[in-house]
C-alpha atoms as a PDB file:
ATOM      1  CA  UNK A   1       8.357   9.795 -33.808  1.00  0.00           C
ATOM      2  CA  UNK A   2       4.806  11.636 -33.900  1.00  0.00           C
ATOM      3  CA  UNK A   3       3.147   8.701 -35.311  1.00  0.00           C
ATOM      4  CA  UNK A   4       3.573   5.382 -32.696  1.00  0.00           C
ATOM      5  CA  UNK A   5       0.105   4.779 -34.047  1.00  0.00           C
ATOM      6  CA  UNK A   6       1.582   3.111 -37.388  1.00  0.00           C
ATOM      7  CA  UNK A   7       3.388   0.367 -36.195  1.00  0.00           C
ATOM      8  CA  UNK A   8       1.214  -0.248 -33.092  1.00  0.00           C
ATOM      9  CA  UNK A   9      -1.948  -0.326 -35.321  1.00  0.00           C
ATOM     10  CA  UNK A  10       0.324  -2.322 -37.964  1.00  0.00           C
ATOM     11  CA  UNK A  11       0.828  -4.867 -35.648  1.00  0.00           C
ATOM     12  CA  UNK A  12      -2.407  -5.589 -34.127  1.00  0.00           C
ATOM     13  CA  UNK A  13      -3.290  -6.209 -37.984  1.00  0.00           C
ATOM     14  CA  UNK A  14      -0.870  -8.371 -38.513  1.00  0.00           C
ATOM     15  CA  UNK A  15      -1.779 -10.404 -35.213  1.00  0.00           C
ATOM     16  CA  UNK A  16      -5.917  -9.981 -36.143  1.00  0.00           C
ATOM     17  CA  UNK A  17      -4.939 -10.994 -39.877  1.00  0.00           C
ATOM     18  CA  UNK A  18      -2.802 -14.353 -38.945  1.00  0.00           C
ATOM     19  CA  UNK A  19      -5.147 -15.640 -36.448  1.00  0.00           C
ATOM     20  CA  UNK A  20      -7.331 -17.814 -38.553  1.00  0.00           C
ATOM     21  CA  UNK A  21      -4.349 -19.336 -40.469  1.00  0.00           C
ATOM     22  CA  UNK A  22      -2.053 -19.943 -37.048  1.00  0.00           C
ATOM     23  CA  UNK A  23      -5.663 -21.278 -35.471  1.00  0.00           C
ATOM     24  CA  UNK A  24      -6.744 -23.624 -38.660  1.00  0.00           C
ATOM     25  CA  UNK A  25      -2.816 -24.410 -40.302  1.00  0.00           C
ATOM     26  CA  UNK A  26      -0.019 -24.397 -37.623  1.00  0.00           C
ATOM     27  CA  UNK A  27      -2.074 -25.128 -34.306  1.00  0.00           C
ATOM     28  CA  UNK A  28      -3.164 -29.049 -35.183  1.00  0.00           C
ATOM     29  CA  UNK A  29       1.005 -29.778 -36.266  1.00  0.00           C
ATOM     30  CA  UNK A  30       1.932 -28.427 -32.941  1.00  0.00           C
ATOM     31  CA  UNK A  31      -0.715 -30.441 -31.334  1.00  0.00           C
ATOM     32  CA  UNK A  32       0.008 -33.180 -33.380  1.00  0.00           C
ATOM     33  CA  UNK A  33       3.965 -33.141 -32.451  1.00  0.00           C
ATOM     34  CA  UNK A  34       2.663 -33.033 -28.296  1.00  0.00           C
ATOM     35  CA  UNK A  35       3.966 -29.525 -28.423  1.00  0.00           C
ATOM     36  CA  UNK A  36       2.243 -27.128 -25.805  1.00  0.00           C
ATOM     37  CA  UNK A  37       3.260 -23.967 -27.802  1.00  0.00           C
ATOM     38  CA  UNK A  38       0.342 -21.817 -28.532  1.00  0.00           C
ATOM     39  CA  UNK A  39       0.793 -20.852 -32.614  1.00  0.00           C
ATOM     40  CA  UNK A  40      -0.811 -17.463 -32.181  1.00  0.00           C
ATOM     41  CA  UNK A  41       0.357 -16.572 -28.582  1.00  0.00           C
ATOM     42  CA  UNK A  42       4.063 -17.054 -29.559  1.00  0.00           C
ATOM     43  CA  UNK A  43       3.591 -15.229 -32.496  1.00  0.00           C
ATOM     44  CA  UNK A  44       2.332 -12.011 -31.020  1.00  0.00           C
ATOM     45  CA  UNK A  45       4.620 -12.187 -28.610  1.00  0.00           C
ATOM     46  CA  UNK A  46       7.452 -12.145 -31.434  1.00  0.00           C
ATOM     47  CA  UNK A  47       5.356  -9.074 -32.388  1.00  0.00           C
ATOM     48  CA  UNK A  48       5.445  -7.369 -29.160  1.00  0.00           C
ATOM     49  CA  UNK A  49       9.356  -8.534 -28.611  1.00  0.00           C
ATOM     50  CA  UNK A  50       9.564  -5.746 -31.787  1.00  0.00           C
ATOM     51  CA  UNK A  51       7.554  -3.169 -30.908  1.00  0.00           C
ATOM     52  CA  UNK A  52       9.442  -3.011 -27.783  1.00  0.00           C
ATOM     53  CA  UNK A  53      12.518  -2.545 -29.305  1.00  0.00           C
ATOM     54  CA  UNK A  54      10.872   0.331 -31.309  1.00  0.00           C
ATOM     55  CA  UNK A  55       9.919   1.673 -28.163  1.00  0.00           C
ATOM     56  CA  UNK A  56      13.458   1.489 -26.596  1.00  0.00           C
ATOM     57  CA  UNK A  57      14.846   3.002 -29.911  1.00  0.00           C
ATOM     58  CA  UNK A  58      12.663   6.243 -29.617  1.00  0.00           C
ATOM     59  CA  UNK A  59      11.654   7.069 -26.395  1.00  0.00           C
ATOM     60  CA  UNK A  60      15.236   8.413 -25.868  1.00  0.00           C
ATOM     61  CA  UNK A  61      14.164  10.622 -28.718  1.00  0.00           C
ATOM     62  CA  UNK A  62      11.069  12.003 -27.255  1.00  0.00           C
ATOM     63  CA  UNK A  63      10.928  12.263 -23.691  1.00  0.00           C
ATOM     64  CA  UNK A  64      11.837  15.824 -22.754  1.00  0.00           C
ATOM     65  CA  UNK A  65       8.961  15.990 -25.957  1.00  0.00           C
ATOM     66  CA  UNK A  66       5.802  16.768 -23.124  1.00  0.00           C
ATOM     67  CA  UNK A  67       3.234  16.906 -26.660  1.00  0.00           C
ATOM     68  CA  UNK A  68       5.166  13.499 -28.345  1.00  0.00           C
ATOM     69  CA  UNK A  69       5.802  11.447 -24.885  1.00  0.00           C
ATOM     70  CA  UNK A  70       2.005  12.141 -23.959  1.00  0.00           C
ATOM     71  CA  UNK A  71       0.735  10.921 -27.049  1.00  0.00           C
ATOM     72  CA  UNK A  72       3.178   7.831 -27.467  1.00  0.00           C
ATOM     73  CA  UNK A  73       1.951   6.647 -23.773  1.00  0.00           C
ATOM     74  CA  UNK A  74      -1.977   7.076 -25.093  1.00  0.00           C
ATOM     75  CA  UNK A  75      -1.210   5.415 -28.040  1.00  0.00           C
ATOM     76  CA  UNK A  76       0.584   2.418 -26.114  1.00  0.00           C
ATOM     77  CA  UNK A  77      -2.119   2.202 -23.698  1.00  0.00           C
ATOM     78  CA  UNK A  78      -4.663   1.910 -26.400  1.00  0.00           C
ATOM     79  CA  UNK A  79      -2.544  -0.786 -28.011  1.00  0.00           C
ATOM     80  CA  UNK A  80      -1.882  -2.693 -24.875  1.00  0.00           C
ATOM     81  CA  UNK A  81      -5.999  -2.585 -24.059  1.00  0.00           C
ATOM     82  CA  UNK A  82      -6.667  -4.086 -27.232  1.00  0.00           C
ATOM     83  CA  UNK A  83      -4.216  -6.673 -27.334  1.00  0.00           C
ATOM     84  CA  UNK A  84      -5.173  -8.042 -24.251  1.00  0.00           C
ATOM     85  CA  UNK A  85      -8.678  -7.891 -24.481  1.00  0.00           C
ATOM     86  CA  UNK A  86      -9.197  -8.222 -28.125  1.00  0.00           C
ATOM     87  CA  UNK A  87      -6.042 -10.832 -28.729  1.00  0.00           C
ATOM     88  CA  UNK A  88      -6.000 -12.811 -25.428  1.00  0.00           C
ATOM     89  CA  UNK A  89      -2.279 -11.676 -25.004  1.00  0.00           C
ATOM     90  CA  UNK A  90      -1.268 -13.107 -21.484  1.00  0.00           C
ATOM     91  CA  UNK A  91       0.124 -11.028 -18.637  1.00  0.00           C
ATOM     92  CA  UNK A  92       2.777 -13.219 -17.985  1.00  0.00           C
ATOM     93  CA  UNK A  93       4.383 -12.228 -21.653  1.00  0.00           C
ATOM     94  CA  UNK A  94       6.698  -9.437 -22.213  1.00  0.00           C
ATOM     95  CA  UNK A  95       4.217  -6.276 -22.479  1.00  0.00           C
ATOM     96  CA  UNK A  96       5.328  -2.344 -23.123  1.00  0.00           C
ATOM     97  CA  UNK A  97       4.455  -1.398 -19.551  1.00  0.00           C
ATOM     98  CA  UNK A  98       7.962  -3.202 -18.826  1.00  0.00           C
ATOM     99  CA  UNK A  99       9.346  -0.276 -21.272  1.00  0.00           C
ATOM    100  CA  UNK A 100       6.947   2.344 -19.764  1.00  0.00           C
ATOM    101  CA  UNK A 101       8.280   1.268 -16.112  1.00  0.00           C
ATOM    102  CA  UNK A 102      11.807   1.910 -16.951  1.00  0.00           C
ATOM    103  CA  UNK A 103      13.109   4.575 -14.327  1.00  0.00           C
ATOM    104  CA  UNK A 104      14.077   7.508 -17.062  1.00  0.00           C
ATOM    105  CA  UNK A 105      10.627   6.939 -18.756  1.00  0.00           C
ATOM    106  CA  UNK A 106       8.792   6.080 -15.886  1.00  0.00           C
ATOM    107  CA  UNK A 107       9.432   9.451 -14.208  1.00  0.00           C
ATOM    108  CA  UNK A 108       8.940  11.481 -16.952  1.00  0.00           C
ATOM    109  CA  UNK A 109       5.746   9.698 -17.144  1.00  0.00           C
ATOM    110  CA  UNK A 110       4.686  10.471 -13.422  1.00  0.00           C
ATOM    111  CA  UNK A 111       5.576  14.254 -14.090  1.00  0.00           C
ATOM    112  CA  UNK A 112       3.667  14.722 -17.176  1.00  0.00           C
ATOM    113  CA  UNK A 113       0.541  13.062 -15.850  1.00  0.00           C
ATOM    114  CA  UNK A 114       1.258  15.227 -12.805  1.00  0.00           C
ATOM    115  CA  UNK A 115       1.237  18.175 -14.905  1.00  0.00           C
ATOM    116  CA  UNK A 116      -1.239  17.702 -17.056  1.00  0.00           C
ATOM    117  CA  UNK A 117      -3.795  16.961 -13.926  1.00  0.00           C
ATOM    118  CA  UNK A 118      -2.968  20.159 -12.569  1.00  0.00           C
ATOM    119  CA  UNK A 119      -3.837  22.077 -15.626  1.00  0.00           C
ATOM    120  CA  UNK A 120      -7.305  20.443 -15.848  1.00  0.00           C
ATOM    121  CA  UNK A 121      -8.044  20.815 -11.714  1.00  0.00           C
ATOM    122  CA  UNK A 122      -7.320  24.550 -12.968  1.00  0.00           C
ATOM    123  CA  UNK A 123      -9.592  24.931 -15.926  1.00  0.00           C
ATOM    124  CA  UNK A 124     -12.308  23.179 -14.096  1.00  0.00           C
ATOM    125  CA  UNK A 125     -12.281  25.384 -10.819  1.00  0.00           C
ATOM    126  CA  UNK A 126     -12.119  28.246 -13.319  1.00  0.00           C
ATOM    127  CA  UNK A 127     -15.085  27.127 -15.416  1.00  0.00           C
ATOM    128  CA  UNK A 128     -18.478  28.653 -14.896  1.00  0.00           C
ATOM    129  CA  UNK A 129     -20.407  26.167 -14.360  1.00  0.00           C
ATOM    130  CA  UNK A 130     -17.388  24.550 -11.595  1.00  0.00           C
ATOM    131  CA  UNK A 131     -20.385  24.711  -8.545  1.00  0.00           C
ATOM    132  CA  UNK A 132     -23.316  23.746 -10.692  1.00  0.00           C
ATOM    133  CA  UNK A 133     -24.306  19.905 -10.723  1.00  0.00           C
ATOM    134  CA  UNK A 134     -24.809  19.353 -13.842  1.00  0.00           C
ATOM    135  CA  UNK A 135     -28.166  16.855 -13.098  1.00  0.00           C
ATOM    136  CA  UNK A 136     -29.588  19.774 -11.171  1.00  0.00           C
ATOM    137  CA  UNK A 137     -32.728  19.286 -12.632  1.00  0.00           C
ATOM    138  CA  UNK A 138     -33.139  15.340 -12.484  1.00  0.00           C
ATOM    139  CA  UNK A 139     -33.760  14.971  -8.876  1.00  0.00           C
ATOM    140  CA  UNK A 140     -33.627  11.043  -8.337  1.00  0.00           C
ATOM    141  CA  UNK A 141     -30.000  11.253  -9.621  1.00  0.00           C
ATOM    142  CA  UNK A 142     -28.634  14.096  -7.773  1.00  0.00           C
ATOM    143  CA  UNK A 143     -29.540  13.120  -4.472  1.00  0.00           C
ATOM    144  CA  UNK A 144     -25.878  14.509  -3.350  1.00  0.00           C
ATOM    145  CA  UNK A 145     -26.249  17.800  -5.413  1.00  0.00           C
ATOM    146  CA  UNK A 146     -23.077  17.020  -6.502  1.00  0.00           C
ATOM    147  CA  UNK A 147     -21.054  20.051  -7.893  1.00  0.00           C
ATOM    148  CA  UNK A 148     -19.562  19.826 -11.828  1.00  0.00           C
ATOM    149  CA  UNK A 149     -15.737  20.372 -10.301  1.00  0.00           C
ATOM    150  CA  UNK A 150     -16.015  17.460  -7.846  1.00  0.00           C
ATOM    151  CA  UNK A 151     -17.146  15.082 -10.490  1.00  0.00           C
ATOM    152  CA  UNK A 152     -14.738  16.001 -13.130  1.00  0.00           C
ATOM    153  CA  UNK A 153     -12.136  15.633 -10.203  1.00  0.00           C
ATOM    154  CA  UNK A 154     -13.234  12.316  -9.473  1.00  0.00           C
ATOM    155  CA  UNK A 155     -13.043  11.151 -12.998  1.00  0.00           C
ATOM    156  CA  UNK A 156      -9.499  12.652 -13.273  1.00  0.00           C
ATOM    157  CA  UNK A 157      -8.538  10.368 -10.902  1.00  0.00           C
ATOM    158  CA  UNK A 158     -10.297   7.396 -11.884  1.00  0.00           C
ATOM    159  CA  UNK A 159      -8.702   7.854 -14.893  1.00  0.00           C
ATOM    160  CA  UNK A 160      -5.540   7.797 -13.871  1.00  0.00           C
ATOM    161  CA  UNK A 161      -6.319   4.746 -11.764  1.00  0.00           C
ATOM    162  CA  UNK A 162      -7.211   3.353 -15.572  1.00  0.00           C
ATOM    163  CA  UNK A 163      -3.819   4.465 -17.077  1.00  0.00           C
ATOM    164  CA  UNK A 164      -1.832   3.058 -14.651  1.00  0.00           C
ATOM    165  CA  UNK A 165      -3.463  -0.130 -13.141  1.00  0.00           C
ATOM    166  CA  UNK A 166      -1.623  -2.617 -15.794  1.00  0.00           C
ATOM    167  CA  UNK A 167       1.916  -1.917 -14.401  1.00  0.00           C
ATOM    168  CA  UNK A 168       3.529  -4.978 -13.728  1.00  0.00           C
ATOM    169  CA  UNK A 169       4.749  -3.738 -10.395  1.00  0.00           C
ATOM    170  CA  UNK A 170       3.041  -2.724  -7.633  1.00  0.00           C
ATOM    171  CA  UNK A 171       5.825  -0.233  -6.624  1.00  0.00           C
ATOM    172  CA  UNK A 172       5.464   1.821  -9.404  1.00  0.00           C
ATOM    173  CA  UNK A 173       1.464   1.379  -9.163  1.00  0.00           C
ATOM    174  CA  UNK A 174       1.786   2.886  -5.356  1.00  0.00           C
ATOM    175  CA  UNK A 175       3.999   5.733  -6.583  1.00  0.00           C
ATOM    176  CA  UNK A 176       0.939   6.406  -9.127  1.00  0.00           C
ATOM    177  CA  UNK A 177      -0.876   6.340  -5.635  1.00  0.00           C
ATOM    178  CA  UNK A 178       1.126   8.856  -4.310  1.00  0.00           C
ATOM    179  CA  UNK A 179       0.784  11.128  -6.783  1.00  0.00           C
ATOM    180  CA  UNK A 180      -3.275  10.683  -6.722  1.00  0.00           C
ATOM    181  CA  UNK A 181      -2.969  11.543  -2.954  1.00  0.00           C
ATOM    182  CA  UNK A 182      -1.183  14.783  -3.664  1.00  0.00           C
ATOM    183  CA  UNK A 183      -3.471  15.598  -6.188  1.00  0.00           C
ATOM    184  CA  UNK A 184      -6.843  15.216  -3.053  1.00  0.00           C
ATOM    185  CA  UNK A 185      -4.499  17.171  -1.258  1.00  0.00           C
ATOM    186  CA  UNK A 186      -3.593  19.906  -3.456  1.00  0.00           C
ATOM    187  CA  UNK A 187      -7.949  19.726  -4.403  1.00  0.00           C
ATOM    188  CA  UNK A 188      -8.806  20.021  -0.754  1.00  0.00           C
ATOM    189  CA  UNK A 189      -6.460  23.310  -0.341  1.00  0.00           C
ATOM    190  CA  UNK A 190      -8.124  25.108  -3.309  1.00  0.00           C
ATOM    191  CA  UNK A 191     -11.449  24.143  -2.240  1.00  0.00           C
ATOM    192  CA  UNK A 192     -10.342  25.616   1.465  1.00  0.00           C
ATOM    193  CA  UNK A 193      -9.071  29.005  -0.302  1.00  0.00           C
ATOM    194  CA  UNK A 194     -12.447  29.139  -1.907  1.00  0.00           C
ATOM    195  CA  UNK A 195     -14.047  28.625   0.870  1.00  0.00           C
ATOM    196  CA  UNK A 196     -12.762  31.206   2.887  1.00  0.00           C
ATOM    197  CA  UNK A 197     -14.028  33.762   0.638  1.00  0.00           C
ATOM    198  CA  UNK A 198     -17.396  32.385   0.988  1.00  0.00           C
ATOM    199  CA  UNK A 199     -17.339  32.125   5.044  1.00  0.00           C
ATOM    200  CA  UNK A 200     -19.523  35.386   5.297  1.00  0.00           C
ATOM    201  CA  UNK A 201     -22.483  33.377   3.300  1.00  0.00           C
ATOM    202  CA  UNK A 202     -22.163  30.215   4.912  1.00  0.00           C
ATOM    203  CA  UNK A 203     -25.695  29.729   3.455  1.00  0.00           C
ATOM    204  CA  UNK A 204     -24.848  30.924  -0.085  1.00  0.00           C
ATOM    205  CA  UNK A 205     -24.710  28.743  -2.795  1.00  0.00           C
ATOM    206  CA  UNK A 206     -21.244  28.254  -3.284  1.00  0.00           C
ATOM    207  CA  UNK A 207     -20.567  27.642   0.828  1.00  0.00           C
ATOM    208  CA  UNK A 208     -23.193  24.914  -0.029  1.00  0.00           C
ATOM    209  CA  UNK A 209     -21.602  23.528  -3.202  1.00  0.00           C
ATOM    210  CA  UNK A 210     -18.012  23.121  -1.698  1.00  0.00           C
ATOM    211  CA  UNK A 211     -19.640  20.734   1.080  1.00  0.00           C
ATOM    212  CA  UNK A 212     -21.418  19.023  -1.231  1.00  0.00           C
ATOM    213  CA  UNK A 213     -18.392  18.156  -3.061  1.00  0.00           C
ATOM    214  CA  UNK A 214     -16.523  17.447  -0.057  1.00  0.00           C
ATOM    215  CA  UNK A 215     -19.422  15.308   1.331  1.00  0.00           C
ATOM    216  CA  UNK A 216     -19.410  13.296  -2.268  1.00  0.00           C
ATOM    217  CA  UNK A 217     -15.237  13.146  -2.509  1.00  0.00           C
ATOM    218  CA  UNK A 218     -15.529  11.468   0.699  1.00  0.00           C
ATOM    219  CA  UNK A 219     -18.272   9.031  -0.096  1.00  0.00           C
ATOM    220  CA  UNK A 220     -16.541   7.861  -3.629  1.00  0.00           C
ATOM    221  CA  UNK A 221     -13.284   7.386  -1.735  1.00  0.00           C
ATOM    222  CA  UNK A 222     -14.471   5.308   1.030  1.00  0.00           C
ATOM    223  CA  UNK A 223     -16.260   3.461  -1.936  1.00  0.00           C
ATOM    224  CA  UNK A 224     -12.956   2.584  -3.424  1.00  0.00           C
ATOM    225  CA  UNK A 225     -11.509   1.822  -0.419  1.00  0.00           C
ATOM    226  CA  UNK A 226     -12.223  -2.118  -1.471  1.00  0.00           C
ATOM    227  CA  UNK A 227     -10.252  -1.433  -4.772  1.00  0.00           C
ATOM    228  CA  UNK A 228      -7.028  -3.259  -3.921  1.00  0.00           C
END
């Protein structure tokens, strides 16, 4: 159960292996016989048909598992990225974010990724260096003097955005949404608490920092505003 890796890794060799001899071997008799079957599509998707078996063999196993669950939805990600982009897998196929959208696993997954963000939005407001930019000293890049916390926040959620933006519904992508908003929200209350303690130096560095990050928040989001 620890190690999804094998057989995901096993089977993307298997698929990387056969695709010379499908190509070179099997491909011209299909063409030959007026057959429209694709030798090395179908098989990969025989592939995938198993590994999603696997998948709804063990998950049962693992998901009240925060440490295993987490890392078998990594791993599957990874695996998914590569067949696709590596493999040519097509989206219309059976893929393991069908398995991954089932309700039971589905929230689980939405609560660990929920918990998991919150622990790094703490560790990075905690960090030393949270109101520093960290290109302080290049000026033509840090024309927003954009604080450390803000940009690590912004890259939590874009990856997030990354993790989830191959779910074949767009239900469960908005409910991904949702939990991205709470997560501004929740981000915009701590930097308001900090902020308060700061009011008495509204010229002080940190005062300065928090609108900074707010300034550069706002920017990014009304940049992905076109992101469908």
């Amino acid at each position: 159960l620890n190690k999804p890796e094998w057989y995901l890794t096993q089977v993307l060799m298997w698929i990387g292996n056969h695709s010379k001899f499908l190509d070179d071997k099997i491909q011209p008799i299909l063409d030959k016989a007026g057959s429209s079957v694709n030798a090395g599509l179908e098989f990969s998707r025989a592939l995938v048909m198993l590994i999603l078996e696997k998948l709804a063999a063990d998950i049962p196993c693992l998901l009240y598992d925060d440490t295993l669950f987490c890392h078998l939805v990594d791993e599957v990600l990874l695996f998914e990225r590569e067949l696709y982009s590596v493999h040519g897998y097509l989206s219309s196929f059976p893929s393991c974010m069908h398995i991954l959208s089932e309700e039971s696993c589905f929230q689980r997954w939405l609560t660990v990724e929920k918990k998991f963000a919150l622990q790094k939005m703490d560790s990075m407001l905690s960090s030393e260096a949270a109101w520093i930019s960290q290109y302080k000293d290049i000026t033509d890049v840090d024309e927003m003097k954009v604080p450390d916390c803000a940009e690590t926040f912004m890259t939590l959620l874009l990856v997030i955005t990354d993790r989830y933006k191959n779910l074949p519904t767009a239900s469960r992508k908005l409910q991904f949404l949702s939990l991205q908003k709470e997560l501004v929200d929740d981000f915009r209350i701590r930097l308001t608490q900090v902020m308060k303690e700061e009011t008495r130096a509204s010229l002080g560095f940190r005062y300065c920092a928090i609108l900074n990050a707010v300034n550069y928040i706002a920017t990014v989001l009304a940049d992905w505003a076109d992101n469908v």
